[in-house]
N, C-alpha and C. Protein backbone atom coordinates (compact mmCIF):
# COMPACT_ATOMS: atom_id res chain seq x y z
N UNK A 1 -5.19 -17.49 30.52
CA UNK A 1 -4.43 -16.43 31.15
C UNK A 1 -3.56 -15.77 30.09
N UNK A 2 -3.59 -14.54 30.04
CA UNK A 2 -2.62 -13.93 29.09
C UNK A 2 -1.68 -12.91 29.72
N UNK A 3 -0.20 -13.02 29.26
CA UNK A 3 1.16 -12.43 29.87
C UNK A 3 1.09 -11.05 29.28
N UNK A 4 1.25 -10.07 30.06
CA UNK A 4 1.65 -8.94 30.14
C UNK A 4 3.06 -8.45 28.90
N UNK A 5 2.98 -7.40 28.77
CA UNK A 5 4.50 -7.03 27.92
C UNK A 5 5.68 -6.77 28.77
N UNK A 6 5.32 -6.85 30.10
CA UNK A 6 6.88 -6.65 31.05
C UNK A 6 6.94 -8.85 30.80
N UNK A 7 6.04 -9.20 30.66
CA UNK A 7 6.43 -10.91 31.65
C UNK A 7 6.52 -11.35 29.79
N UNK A 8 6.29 -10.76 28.70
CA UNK A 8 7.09 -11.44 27.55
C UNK A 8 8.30 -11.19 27.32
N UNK A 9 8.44 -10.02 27.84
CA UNK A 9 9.85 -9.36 27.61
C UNK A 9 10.79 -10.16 28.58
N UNK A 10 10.23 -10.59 29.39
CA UNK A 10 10.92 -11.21 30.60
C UNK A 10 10.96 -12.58 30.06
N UNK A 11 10.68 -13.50 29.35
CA UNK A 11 10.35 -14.31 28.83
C UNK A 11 11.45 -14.59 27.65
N UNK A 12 11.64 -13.40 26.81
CA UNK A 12 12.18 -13.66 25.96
C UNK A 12 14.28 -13.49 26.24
N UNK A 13 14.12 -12.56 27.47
CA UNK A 13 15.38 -12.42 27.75
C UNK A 13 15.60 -13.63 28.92
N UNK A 14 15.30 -14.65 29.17
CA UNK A 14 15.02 -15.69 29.40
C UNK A 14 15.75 -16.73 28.40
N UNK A 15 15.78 -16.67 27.16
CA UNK A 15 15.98 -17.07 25.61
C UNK A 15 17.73 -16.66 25.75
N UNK A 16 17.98 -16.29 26.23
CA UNK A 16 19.47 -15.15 25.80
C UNK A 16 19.54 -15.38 24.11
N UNK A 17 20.58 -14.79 23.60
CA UNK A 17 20.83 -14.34 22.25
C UNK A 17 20.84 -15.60 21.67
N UNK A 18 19.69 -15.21 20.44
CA UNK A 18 19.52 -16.56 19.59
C UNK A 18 21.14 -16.55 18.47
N UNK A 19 21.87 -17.70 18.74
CA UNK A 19 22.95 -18.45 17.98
C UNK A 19 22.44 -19.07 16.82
N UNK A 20 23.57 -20.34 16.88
CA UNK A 20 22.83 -21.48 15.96
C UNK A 20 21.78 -22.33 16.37
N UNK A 21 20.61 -22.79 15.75
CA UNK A 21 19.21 -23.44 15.83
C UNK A 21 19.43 -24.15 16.86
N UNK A 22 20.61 -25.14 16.99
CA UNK A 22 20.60 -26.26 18.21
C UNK A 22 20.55 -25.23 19.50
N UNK A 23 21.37 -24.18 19.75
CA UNK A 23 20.96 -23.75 20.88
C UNK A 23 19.56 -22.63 21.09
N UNK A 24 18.50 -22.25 19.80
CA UNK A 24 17.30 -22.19 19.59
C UNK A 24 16.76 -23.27 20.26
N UNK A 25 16.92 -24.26 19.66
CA UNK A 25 16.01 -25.62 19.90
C UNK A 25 16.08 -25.46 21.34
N UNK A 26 17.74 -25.97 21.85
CA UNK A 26 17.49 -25.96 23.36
C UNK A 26 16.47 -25.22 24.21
N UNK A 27 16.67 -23.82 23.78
CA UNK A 27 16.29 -22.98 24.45
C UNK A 27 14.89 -23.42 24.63
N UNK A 28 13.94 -22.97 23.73
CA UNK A 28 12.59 -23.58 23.35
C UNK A 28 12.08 -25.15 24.16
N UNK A 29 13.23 -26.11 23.69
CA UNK A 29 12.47 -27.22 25.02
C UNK A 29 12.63 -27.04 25.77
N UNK A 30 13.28 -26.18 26.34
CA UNK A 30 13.89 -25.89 28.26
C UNK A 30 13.11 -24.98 28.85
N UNK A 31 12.48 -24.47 27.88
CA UNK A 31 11.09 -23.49 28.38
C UNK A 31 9.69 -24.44 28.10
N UNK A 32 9.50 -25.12 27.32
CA UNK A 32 8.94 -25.77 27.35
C UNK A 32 8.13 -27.00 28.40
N UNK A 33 9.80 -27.62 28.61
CA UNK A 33 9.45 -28.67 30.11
C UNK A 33 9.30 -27.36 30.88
N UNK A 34 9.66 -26.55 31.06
CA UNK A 34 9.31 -25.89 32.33
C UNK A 34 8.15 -25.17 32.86
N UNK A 35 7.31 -25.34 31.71
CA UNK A 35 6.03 -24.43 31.65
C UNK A 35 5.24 -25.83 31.52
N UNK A 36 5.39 -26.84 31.17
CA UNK A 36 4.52 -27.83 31.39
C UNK A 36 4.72 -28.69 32.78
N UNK A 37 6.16 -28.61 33.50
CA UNK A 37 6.33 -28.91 34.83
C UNK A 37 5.12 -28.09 35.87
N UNK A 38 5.26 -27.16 35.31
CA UNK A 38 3.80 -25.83 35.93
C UNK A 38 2.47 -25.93 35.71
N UNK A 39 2.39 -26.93 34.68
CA UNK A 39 0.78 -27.12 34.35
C UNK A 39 0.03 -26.07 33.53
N UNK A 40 0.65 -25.08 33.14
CA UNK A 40 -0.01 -24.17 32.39
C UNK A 40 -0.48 -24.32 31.19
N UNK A 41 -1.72 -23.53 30.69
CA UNK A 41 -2.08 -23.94 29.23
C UNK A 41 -1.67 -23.25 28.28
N UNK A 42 -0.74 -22.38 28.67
CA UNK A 42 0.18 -21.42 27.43
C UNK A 42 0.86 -22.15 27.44
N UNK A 43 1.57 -23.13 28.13
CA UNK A 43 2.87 -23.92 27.30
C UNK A 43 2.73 -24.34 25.89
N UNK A 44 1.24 -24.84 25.70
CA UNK A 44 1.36 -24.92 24.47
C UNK A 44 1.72 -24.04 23.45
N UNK A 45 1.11 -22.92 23.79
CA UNK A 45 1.20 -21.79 22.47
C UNK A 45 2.66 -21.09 22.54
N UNK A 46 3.71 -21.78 23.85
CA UNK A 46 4.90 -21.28 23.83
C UNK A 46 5.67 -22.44 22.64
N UNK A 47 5.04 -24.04 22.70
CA UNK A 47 5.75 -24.66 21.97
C UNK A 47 5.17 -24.54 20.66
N UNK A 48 3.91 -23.96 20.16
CA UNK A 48 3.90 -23.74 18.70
C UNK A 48 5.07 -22.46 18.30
N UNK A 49 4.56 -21.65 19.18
CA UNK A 49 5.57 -19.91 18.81
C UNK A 49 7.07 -20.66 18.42
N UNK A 50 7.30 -21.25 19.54
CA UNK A 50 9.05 -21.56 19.28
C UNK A 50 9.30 -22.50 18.37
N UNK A 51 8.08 -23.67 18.21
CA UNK A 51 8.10 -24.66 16.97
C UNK A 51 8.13 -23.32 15.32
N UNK A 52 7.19 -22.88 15.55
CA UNK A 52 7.06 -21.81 14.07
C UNK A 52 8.44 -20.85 14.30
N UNK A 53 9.40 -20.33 15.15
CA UNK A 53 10.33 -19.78 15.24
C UNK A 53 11.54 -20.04 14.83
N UNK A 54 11.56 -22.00 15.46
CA UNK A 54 12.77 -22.70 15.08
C UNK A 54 12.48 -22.81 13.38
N UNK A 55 11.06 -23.30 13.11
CA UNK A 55 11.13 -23.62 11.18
C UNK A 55 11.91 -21.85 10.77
N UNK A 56 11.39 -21.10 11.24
CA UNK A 56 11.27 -19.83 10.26
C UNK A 56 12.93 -19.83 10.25
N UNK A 57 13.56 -19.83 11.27
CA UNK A 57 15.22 -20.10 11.21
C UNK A 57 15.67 -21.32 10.69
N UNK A 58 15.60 -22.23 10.48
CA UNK A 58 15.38 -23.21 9.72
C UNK A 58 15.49 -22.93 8.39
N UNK A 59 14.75 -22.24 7.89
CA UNK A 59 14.43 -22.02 6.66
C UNK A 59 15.64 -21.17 6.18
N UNK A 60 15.91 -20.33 7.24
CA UNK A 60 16.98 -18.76 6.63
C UNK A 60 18.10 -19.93 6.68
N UNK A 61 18.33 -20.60 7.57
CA UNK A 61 20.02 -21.69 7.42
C UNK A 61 20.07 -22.37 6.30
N UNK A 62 18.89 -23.17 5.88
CA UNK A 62 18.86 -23.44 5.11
C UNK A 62 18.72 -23.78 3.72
N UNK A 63 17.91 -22.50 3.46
CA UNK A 63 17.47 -21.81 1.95
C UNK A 63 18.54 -20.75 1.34
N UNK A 64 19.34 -21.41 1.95
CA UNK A 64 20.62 -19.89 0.86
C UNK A 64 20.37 -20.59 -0.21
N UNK A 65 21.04 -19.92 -0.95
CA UNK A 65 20.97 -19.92 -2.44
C UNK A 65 22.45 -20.46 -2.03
N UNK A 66 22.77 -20.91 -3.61
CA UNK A 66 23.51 -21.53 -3.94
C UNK A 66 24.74 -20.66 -4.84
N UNK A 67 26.31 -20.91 -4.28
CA UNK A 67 27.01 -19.77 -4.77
C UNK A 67 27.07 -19.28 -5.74
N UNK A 68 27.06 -20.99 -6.97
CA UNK A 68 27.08 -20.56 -8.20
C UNK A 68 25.30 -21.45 -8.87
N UNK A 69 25.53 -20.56 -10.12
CA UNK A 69 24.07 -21.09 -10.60
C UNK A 69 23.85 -22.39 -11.27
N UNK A 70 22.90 -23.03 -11.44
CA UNK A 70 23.21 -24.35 -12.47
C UNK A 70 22.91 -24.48 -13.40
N UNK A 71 24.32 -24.64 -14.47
CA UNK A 71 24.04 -24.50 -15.90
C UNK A 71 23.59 -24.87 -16.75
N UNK A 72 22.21 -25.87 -16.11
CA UNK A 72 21.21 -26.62 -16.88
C UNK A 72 19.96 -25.92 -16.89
N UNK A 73 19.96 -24.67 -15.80
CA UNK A 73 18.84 -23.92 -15.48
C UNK A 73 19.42 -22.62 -16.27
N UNK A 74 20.20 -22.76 -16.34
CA UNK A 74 20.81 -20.76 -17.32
C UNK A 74 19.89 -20.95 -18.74
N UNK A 75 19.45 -19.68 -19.22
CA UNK A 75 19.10 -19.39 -20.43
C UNK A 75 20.12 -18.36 -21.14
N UNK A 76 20.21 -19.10 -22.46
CA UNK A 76 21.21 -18.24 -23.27
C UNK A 76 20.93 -16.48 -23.95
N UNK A 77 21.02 -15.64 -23.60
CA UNK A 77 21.26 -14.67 -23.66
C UNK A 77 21.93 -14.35 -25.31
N UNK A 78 21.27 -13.59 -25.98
CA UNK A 78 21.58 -12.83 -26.97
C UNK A 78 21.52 -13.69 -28.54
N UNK A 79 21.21 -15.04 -27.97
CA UNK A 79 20.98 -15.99 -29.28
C UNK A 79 19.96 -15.56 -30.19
N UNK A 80 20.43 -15.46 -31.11
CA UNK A 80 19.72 -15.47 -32.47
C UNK A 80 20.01 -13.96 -33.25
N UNK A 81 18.85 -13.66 -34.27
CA UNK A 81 19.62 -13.03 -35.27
C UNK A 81 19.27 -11.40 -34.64
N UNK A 82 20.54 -10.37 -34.46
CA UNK A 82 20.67 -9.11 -34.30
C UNK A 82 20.21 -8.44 -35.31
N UNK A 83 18.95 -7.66 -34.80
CA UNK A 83 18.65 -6.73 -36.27
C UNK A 83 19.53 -5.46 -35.97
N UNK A 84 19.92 -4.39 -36.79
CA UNK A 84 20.55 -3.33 -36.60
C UNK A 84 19.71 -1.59 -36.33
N UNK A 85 19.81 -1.27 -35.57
CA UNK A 85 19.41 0.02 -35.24
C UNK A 85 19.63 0.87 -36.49
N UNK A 86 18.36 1.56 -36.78
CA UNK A 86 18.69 2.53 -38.57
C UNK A 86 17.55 3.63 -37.93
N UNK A 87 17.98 4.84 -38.82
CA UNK A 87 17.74 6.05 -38.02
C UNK A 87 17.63 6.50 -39.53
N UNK A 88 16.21 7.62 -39.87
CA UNK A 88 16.12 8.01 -40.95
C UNK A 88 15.64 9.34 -41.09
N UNK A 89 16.44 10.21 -41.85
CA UNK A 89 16.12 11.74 -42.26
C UNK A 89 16.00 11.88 -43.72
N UNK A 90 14.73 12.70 -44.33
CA UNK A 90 14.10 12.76 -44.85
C UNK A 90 14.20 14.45 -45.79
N UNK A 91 14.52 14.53 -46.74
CA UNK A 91 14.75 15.80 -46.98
C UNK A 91 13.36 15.98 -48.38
N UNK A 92 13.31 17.02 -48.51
CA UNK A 92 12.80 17.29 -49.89
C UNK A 92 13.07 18.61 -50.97
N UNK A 93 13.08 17.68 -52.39
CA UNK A 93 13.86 18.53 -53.56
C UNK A 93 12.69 19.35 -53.90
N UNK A 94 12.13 20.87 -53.64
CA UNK A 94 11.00 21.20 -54.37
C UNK A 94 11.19 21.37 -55.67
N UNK A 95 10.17 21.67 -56.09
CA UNK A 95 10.05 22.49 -57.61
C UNK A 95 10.83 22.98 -58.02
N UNK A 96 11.67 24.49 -57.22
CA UNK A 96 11.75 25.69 -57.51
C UNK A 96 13.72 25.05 -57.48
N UNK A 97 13.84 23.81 -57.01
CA UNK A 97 15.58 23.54 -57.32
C UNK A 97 15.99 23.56 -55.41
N UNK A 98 15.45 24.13 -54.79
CA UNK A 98 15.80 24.10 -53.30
C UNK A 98 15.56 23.07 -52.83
N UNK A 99 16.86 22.42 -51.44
CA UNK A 99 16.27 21.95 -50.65
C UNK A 99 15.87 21.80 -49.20
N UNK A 100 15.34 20.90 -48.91
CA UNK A 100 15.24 21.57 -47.07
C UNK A 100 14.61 20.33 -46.92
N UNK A 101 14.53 20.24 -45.58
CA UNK A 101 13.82 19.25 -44.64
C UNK A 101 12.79 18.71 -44.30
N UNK A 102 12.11 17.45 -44.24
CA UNK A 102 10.91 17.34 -44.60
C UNK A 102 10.05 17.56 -43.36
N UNK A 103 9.18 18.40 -43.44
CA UNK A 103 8.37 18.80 -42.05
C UNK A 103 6.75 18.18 -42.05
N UNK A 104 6.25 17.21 -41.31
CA UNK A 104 5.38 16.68 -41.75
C UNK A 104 4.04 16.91 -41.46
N UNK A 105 4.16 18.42 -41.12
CA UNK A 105 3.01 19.23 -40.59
C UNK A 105 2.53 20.23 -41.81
N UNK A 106 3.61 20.13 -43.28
CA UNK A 106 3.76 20.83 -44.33
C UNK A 106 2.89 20.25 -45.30
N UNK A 107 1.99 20.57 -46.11
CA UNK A 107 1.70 19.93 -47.52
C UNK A 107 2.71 19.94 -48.57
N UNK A 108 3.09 19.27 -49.32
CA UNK A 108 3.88 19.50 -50.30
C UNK A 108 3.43 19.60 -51.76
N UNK A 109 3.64 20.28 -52.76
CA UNK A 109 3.38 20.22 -53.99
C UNK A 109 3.74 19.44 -55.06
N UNK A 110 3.23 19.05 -55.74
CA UNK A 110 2.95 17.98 -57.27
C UNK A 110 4.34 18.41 -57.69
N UNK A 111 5.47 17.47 -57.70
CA UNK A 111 6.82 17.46 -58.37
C UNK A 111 7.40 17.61 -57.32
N UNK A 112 7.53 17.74 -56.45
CA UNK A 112 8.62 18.12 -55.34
C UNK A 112 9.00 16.57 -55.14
N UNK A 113 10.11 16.32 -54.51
CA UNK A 113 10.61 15.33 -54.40
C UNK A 113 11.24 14.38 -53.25
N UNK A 114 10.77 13.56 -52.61
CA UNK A 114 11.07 13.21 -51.34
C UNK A 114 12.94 11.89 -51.34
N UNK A 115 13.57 12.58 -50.64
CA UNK A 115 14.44 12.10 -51.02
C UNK A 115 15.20 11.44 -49.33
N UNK A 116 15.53 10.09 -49.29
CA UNK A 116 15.78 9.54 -47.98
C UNK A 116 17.21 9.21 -47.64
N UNK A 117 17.88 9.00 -46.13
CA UNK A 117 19.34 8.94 -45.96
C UNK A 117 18.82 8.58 -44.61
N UNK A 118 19.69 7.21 -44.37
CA UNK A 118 19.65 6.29 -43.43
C UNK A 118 20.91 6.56 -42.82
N UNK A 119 20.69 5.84 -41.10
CA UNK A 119 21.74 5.84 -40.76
C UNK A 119 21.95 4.59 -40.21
N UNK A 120 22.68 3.57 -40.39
CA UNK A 120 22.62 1.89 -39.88
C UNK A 120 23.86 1.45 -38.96
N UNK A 121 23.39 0.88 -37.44
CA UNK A 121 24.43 0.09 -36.85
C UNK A 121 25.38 -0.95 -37.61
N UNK A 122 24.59 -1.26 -38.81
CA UNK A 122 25.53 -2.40 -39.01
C UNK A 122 24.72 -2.86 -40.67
N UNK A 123 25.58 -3.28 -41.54
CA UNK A 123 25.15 -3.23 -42.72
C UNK A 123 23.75 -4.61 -43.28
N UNK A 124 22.46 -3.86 -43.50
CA UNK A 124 21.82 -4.62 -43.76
C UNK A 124 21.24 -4.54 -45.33
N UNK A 125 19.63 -4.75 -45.21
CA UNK A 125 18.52 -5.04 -46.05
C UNK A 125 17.40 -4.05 -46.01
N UNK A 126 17.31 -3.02 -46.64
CA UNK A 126 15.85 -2.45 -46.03
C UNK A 126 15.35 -2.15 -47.24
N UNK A 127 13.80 -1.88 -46.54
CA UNK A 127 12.80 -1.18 -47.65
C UNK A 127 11.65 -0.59 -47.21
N UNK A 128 11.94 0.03 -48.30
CA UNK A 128 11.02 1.37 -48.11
C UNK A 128 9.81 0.98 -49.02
N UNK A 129 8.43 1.67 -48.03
CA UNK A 129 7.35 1.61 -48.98
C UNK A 129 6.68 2.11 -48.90
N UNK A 130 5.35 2.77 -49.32
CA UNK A 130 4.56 4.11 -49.24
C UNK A 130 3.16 2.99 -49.53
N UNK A 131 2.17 3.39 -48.64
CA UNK A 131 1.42 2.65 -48.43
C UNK A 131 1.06 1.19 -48.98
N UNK A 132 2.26 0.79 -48.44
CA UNK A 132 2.04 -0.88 -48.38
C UNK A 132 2.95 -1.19 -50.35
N UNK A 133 3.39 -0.47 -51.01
CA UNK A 133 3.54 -0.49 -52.48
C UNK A 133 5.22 -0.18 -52.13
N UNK A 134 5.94 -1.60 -52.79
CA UNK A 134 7.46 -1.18 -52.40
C UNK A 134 7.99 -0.05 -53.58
N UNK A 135 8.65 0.82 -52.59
CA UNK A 135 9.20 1.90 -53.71
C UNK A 135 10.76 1.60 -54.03
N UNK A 136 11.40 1.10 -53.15
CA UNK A 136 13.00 0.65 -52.95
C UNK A 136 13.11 -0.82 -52.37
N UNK A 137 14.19 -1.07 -52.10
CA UNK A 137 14.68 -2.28 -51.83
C UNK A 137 16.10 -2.49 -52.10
N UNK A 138 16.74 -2.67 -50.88
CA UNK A 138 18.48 -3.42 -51.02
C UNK A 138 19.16 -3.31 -50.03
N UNK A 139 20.23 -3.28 -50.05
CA UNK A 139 21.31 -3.43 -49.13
C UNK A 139 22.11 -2.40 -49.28
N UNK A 140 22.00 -1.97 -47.44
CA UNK A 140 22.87 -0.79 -47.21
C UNK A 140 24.35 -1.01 -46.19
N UNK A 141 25.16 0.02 -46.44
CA UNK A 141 26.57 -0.42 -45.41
C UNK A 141 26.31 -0.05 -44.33
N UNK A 142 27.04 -0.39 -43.54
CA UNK A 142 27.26 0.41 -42.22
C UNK A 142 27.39 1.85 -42.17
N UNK A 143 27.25 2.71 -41.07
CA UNK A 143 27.47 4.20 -41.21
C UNK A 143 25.85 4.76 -42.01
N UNK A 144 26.21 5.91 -42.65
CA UNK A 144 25.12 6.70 -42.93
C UNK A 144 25.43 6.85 -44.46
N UNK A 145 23.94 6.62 -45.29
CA UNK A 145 24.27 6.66 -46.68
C UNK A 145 22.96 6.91 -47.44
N UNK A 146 22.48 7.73 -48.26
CA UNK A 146 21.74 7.96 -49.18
C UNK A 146 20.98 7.13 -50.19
N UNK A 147 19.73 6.90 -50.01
CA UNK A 147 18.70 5.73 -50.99
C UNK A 147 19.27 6.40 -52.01
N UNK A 148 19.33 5.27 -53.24
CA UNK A 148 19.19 5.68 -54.42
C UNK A 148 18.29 5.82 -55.21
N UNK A 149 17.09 6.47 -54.12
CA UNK A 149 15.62 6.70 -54.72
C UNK A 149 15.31 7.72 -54.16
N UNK A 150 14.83 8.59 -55.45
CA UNK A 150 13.58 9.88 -54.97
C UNK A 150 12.42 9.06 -55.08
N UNK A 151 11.55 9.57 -54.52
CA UNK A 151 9.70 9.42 -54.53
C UNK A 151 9.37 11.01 -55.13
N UNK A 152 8.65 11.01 -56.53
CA UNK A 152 8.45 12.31 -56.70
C UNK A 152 6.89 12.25 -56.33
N UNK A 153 6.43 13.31 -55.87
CA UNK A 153 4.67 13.67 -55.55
C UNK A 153 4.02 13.86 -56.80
N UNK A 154 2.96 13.63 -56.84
CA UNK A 154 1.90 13.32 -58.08
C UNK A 154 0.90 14.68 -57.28
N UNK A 155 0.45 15.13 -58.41
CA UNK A 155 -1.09 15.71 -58.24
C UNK A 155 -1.92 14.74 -57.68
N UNK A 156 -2.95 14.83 -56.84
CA UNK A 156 -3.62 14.28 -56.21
C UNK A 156 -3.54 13.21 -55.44
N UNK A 157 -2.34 12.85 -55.00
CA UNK A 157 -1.32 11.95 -53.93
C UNK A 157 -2.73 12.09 -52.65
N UNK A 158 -3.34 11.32 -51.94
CA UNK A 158 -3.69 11.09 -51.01
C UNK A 158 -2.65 11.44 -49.91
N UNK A 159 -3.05 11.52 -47.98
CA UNK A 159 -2.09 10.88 -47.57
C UNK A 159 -1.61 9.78 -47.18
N UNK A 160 0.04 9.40 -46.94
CA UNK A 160 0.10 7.95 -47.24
C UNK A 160 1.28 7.86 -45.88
N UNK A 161 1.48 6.74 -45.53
CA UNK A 161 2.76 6.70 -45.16
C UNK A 161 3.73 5.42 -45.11
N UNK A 162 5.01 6.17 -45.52
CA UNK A 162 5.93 5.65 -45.79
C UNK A 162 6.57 4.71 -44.59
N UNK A 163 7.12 3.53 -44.74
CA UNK A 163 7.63 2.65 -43.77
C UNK A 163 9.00 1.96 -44.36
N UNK A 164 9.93 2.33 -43.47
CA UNK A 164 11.48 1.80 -43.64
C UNK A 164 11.48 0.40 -42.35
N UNK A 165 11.48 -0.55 -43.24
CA UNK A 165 11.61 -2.16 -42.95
C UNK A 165 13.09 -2.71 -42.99
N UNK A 166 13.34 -3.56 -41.78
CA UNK A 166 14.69 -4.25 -42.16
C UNK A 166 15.82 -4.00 -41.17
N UNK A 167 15.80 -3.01 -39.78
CA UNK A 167 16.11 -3.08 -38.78
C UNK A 167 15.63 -3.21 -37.59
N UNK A 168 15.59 -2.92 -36.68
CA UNK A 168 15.14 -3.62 -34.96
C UNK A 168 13.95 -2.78 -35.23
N UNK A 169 13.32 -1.88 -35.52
CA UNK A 169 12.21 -1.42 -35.19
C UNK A 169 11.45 -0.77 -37.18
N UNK A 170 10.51 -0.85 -37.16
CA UNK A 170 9.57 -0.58 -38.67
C UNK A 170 9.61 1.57 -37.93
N UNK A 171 9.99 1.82 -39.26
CA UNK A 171 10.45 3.50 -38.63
C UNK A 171 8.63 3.61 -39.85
N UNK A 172 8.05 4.83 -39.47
CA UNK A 172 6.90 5.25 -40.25
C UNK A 172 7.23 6.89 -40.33
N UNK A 173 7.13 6.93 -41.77
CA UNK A 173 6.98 8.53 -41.78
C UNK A 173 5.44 8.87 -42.56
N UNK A 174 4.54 9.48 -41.63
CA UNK A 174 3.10 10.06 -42.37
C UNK A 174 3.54 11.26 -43.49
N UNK A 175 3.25 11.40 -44.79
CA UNK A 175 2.84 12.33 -45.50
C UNK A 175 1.84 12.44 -46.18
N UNK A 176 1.44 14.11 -45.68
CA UNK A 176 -0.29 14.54 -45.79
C UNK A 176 -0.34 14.51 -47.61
N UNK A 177 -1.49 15.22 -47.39
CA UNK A 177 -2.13 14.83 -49.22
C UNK A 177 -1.04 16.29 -49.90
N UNK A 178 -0.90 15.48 -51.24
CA UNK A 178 -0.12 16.35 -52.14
C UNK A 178 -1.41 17.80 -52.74
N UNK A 179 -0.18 18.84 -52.82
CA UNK A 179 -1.23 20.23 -52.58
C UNK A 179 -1.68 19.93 -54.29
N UNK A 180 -2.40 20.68 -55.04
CA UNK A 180 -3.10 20.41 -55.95
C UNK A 180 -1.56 21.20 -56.60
């Protein structure tokens, strides 16, 4: 036999307002004996529903979390070594004594001169190298400060690119082939 949605509804306001579990529980066996005093074969599936109803509340009473955390389960946060954020602009000395900015959509010509200026969170170690061949190397301060290296272009320079090593991230700058 299966109950209608007026006779569950009727059923459940039957229940009055679910409290704490013990008066859940009550509720649930008191419908229980009373539907098996009747002989019916939904009593059962009333005492699984309210058995799976009482766990599922059960569970919410008793699965809080815990106020504070336990400090055998915490992981330490921020241990170990801070590399420093470095930020790099790139200028170039041409031929002709001018300078300007290095644009890397530009070819550049045989003598012109690539000249670098970092900018560092915090005073490290870096180096610079042009395909895989170190051109520089040392230690810079904090703030923003000027390599004490040009890279001058050669006649027949392939292109190559340059990589600044030694803070949180490997910075790459591509430059195309040197103009004849």
């Amino acid at each position: 036999m299966s109950w209608s949605d007026d006779e569950l509804d009727a059923r459940f306001r039957e229940l009055g307002p679910i409290d704490p579990p013990a008066r859940v529980e009550q509720a649930v066996l008191t419908t229980y004996r009373a539907e098996r005093q009747r002989g019916a074969r939904r009593t059962r599936w009333w005492a699984v529903g309210g058995m799976a109803a009482m766990a599922a509340l059960s569970l919410l009473v008793i699965a809080e979390p815990p106020a504070r955390g336990d400090p055998a389960a915490m992981v330490e946060r921020g241990a170990g070594e801070v590399r420093p954020t470095v930020e790099l602009k790139v200028a170039v000395r041409l031929g002709a004594g001018t300078t300007e900015r290095f644009a890397a959509d530009r070819r550049y010509n045989a003598g012109d001169t690539l000249m670098f200026r970092v900018r560092t969170s915090a005073a490290t170690t870096l180096t610079l190298t042009r395909a895989g061949v170190v051109v520089w190397s040392g230690p810079v301060p904090a703030g923003e400060s000027d390599l004490p290296v040009g890279y001058q272009l050669e006649a027949g320079e392939g292109p190559a690119i340059f990589a600044l090593t030694g803070g949180a991230e490997v910075l790459r700058l591509p430059v195309p082939a040197v103009s004849p």
